[in-house]
C-alpha atoms as a PDB file:
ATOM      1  CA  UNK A   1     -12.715  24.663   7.639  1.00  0.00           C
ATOM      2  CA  UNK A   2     -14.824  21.699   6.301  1.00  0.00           C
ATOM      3  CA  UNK A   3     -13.728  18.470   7.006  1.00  0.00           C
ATOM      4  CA  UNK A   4     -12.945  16.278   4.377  1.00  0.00           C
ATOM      5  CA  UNK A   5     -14.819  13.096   3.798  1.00  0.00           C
ATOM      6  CA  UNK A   6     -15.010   9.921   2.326  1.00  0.00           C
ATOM      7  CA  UNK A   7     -17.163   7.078   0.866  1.00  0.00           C
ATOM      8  CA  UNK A   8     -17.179   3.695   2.641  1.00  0.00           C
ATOM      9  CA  UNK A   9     -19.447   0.898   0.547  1.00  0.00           C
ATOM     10  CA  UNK A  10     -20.613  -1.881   2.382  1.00  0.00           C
ATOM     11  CA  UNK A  11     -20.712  -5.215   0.471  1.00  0.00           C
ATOM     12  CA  UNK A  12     -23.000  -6.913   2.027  1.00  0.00           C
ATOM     13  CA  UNK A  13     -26.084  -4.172   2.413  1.00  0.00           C
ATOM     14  CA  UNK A  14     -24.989  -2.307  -1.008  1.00  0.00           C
ATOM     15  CA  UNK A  15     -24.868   0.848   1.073  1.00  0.00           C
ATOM     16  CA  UNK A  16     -22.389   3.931   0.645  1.00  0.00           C
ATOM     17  CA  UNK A  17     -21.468   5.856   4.387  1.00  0.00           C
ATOM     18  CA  UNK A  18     -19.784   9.179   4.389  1.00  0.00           C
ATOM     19  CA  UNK A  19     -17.213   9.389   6.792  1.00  0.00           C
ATOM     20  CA  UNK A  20     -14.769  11.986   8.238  1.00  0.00           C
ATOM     21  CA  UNK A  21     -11.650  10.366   6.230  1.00  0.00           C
ATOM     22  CA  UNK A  22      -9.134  10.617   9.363  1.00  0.00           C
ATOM     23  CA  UNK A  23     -11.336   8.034  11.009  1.00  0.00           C
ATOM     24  CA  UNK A  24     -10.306   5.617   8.013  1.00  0.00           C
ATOM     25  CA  UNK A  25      -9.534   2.601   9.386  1.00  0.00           C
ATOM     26  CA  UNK A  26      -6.528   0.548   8.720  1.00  0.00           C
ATOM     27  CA  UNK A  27      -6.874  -2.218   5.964  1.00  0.00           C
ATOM     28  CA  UNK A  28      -9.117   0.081   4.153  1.00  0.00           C
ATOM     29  CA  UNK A  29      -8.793   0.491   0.066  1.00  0.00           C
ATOM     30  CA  UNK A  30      -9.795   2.394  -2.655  1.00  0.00           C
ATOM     31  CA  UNK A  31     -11.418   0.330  -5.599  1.00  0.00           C
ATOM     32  CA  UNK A  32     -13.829   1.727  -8.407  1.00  0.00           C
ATOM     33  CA  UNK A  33     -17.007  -0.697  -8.412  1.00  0.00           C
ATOM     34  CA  UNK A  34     -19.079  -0.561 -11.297  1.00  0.00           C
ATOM     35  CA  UNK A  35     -22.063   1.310 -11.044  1.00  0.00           C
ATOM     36  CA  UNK A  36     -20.854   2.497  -7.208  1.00  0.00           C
ATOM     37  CA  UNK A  37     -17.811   4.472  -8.211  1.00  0.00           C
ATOM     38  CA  UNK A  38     -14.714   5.224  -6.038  1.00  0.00           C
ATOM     39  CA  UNK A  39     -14.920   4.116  -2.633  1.00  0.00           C
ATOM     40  CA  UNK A  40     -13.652   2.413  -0.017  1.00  0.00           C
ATOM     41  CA  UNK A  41     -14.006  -1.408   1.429  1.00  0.00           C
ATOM     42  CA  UNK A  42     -12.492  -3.525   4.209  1.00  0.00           C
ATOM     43  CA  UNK A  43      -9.381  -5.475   2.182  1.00  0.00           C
ATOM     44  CA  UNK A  44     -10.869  -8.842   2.860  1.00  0.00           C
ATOM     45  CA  UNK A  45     -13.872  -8.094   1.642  1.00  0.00           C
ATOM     46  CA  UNK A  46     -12.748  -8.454  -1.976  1.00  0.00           C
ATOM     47  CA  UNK A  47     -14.662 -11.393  -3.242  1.00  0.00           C
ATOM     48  CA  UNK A  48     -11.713 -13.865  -2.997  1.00  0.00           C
ATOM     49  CA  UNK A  49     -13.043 -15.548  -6.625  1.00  0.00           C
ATOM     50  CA  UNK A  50     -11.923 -12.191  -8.154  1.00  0.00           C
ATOM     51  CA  UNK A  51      -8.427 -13.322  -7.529  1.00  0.00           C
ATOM     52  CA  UNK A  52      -7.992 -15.103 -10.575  1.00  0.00           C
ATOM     53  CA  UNK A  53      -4.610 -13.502 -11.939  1.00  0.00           C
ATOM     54  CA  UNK A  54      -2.036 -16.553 -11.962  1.00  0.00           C
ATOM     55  CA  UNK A  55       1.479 -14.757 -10.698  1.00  0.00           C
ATOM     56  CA  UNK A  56       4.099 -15.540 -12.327  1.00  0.00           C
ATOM     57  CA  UNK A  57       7.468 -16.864 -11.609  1.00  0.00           C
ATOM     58  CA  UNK A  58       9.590 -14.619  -9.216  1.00  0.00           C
ATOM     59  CA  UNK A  59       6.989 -12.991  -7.597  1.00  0.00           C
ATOM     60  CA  UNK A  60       6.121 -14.415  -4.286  1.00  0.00           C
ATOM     61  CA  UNK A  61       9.705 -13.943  -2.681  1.00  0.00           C
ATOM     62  CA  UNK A  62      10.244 -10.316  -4.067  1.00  0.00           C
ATOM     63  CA  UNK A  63       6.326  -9.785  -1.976  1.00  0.00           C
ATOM     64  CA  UNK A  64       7.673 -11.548   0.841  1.00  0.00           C
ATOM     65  CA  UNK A  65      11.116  -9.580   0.869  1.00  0.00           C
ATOM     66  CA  UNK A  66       8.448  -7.061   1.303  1.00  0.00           C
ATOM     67  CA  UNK A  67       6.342  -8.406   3.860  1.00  0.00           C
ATOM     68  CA  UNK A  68       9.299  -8.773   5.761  1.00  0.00           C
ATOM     69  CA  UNK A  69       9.392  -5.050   6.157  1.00  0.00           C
ATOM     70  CA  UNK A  70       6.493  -3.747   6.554  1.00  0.00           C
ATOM     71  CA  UNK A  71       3.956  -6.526   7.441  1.00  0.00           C
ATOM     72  CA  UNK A  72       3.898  -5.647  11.673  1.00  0.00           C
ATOM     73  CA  UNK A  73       1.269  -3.000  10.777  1.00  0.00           C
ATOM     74  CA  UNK A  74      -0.733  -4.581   8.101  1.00  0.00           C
ATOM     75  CA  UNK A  75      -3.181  -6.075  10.502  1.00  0.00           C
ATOM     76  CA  UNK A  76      -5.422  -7.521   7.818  1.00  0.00           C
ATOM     77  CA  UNK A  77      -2.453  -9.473   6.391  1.00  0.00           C
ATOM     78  CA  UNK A  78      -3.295 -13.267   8.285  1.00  0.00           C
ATOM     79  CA  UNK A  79      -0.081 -15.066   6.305  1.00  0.00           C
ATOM     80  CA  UNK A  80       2.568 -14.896   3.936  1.00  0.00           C
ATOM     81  CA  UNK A  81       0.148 -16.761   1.291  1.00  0.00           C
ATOM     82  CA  UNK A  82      -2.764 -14.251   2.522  1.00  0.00           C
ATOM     83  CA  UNK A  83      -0.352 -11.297   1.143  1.00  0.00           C
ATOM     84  CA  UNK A  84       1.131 -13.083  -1.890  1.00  0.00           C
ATOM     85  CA  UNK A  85      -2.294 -14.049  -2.842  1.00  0.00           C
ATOM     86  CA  UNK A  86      -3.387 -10.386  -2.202  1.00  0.00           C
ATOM     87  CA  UNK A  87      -2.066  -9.623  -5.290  1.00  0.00           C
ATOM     88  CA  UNK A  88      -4.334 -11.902  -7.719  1.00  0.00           C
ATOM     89  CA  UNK A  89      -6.995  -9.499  -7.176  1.00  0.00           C
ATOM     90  CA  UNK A  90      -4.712  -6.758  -8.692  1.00  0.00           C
ATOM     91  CA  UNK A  91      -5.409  -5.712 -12.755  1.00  0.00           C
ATOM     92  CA  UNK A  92      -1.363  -5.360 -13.065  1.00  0.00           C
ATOM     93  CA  UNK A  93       0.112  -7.334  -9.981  1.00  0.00           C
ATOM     94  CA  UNK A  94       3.952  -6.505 -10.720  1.00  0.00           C
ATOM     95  CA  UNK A  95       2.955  -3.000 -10.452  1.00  0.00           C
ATOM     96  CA  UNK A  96       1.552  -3.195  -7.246  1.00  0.00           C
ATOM     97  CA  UNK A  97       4.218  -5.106  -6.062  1.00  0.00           C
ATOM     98  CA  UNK A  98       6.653  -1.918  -6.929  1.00  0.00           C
ATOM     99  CA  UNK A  99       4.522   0.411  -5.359  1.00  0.00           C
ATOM    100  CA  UNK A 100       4.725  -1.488  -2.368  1.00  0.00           C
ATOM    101  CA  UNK A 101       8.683  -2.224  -2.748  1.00  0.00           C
ATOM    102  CA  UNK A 102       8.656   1.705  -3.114  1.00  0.00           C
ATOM    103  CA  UNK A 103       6.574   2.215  -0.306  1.00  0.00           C
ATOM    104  CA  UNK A 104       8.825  -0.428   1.781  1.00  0.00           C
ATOM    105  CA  UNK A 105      11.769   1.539   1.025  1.00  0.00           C
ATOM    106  CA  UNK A 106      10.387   4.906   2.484  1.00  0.00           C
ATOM    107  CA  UNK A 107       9.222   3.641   5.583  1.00  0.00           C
ATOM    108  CA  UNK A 108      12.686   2.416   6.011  1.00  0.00           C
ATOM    109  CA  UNK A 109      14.443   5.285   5.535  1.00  0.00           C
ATOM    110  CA  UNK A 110      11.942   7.536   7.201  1.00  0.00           C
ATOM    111  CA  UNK A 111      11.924   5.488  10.181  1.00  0.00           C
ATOM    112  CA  UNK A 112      15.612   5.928  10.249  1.00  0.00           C
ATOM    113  CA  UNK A 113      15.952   2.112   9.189  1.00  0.00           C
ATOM    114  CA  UNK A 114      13.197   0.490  11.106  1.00  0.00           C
ATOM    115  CA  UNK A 115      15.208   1.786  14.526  1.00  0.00           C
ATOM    116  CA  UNK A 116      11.983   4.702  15.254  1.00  0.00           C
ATOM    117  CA  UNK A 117      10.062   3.557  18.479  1.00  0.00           C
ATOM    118  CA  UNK A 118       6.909   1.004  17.550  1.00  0.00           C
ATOM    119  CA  UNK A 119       4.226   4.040  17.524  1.00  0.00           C
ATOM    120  CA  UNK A 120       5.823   6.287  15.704  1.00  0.00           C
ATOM    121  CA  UNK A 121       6.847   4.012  13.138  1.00  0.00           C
ATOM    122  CA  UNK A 122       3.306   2.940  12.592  1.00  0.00           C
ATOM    123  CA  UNK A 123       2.163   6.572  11.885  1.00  0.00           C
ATOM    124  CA  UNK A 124       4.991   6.627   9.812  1.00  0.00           C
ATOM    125  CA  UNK A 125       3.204   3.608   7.953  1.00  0.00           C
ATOM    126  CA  UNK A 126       0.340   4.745   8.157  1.00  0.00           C
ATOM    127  CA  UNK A 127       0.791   7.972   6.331  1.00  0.00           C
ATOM    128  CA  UNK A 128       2.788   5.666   3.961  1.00  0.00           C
ATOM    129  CA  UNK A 129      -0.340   3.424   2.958  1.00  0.00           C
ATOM    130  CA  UNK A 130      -2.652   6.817   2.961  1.00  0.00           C
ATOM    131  CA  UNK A 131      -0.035   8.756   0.750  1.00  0.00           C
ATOM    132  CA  UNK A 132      -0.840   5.095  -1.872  1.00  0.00           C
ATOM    133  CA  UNK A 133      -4.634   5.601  -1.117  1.00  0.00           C
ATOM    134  CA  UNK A 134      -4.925   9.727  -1.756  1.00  0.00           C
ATOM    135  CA  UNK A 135      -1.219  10.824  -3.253  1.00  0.00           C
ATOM    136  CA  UNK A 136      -0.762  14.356  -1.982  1.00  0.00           C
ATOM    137  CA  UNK A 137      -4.015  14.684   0.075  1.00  0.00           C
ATOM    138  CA  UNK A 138      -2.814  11.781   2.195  1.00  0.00           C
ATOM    139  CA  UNK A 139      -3.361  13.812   5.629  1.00  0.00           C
ATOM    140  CA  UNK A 140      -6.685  14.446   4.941  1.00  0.00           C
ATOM    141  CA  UNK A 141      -7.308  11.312   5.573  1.00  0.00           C
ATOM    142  CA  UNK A 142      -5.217  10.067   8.975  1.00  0.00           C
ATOM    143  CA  UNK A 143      -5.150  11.337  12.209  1.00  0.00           C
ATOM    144  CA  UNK A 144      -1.401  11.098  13.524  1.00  0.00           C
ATOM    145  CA  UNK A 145      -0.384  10.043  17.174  1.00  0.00           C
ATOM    146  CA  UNK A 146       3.107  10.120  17.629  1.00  0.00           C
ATOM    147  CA  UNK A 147       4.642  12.646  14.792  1.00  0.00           C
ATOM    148  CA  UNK A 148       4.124  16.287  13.678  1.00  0.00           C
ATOM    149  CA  UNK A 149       2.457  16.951  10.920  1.00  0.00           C
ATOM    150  CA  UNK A 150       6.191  18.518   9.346  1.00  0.00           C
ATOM    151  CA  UNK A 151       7.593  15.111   9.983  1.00  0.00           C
ATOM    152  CA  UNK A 152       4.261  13.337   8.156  1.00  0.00           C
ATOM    153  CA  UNK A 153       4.579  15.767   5.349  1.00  0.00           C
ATOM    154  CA  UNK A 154       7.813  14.898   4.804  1.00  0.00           C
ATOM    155  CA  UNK A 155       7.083  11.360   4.314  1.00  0.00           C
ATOM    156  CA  UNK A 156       4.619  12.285   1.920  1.00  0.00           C
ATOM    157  CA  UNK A 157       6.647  14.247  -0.513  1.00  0.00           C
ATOM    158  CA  UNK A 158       9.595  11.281   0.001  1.00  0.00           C
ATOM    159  CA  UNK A 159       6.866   8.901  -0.903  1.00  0.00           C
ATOM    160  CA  UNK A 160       5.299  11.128  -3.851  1.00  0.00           C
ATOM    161  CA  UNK A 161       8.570  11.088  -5.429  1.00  0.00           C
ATOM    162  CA  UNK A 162       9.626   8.618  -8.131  1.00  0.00           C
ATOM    163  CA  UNK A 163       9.209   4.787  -7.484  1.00  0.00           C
ATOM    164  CA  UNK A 164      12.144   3.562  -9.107  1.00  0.00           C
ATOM    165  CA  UNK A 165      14.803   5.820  -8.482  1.00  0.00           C
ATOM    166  CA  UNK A 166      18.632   5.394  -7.433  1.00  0.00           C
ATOM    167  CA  UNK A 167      17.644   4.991  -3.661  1.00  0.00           C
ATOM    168  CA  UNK A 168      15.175   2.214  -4.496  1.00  0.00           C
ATOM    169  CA  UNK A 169      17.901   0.212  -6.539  1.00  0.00           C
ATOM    170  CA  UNK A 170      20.087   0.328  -4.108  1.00  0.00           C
ATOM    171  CA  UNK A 171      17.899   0.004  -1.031  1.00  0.00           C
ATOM    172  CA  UNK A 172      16.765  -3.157  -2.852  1.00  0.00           C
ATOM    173  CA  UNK A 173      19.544  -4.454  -4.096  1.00  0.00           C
ATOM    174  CA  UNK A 174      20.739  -6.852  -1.515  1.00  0.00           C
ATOM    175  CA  UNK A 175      17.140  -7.858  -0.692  1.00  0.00           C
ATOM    176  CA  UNK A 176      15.742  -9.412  -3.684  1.00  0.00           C
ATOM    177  CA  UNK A 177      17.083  -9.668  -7.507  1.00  0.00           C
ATOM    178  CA  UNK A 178      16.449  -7.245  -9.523  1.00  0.00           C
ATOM    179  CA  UNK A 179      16.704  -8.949 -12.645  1.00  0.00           C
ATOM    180  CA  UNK A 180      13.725 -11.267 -12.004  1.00  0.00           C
ATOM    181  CA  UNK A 181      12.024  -7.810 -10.967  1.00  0.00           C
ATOM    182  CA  UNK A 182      13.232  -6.065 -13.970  1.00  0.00           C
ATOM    183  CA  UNK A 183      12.013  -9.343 -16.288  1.00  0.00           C
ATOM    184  CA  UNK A 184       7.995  -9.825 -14.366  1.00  0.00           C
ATOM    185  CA  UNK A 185       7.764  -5.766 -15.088  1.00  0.00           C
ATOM    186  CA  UNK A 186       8.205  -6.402 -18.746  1.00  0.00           C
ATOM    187  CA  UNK A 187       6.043  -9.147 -19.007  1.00  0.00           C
ATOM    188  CA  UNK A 188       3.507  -7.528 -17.167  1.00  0.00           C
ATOM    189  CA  UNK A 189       3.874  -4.253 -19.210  1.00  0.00           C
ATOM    190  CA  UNK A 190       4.527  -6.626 -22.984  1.00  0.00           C
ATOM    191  CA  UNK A 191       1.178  -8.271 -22.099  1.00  0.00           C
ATOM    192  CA  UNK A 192      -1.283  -5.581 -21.684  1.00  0.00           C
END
């Protein structure tokens, strides 16, 4: 069986590395660069003057609602600001945002609401953010430490499963409103 791999580009020397992708590291992403293709980079290399999208009204305490969640594993996450500005460097940042509320939701409910011992909710989270990076194929690209690969599957398919659906209203309900949520995802989608 060959083992799948993956294309890291470093930024600074212009070079692409194949890699085994369960030795992905955390903070890792998936952009298309022009003339490179799809690949890989460290987060915070993203040229910060790409973050020019201005986010609108709303936005910053739904991401922080998120933050709130999930942010004990996202190790390349320095601040609240650091992760609300993450999302300047995003084409459609609303979007983003709900694939993150989404992804918030599932870790809490497949860490049995955040009660799961430390490492095995951070495999849980990490399958989470590699199920975002590579959909279906996300264990081709993690090694897990503390939970089967039945258990890591099942987050998967939980996670491949609508965004907004019933669960995700009403896990979010009581967290942030919805109606400012429901009005920045029509702007987003009524401008482009």
């Amino acid at each position: 069986m060959s083992t799948k791999t993956v294309a890291i580009y470093d930024s600074e020397t212009k070079q692409i590395t194949q890699i085994p992708a369960a030795e992905l590291a955390p903070g890792m992403v998936k952009v298309r660069i022009d003339g490179v293709g799809e690949v890989f980079v460290r987060e915070e290399t993203i040229n910060p003057s790409e973050k020019r999208n201005e986010l609108p009204d709303g936005f910053a305490p739904i991401a922080l609602a998120v933050l709130k969640i999930v942010g004990t594993w996202m190790s390349w996450v320095k601040s609240e600001d650091d992760w609300v500005n993450g999302f300047r460097a995003d084409a459609h940042p609303v979007r983003e945002l709900v694939r993150w509320m989404h992804t918030a939701s599932v870790y809490h409910e497949m860490t049995h609401g955040g009660t799961d011992p430390e490492p095995v909710a951070h495999d849980v989270f990490n399958v989470l953010v590699s199920s975002m990076n590579d959909g279906a194929q996300a264990l081709d690209t993690i090694q897990l430490s503390r939970i089967s690969p039945s258990r890591a599957k099942a987050v998967v398919a939980r996670h491949q499963q609508a965004e907004v659906s019933e669960d995700f209203v009403e896990f979010w309900a009581d967290r942030v409103d919805l109606d400012t949520l429901l009005r920045l995802r029509n702007e987003e989608e009524g401008s482009g």
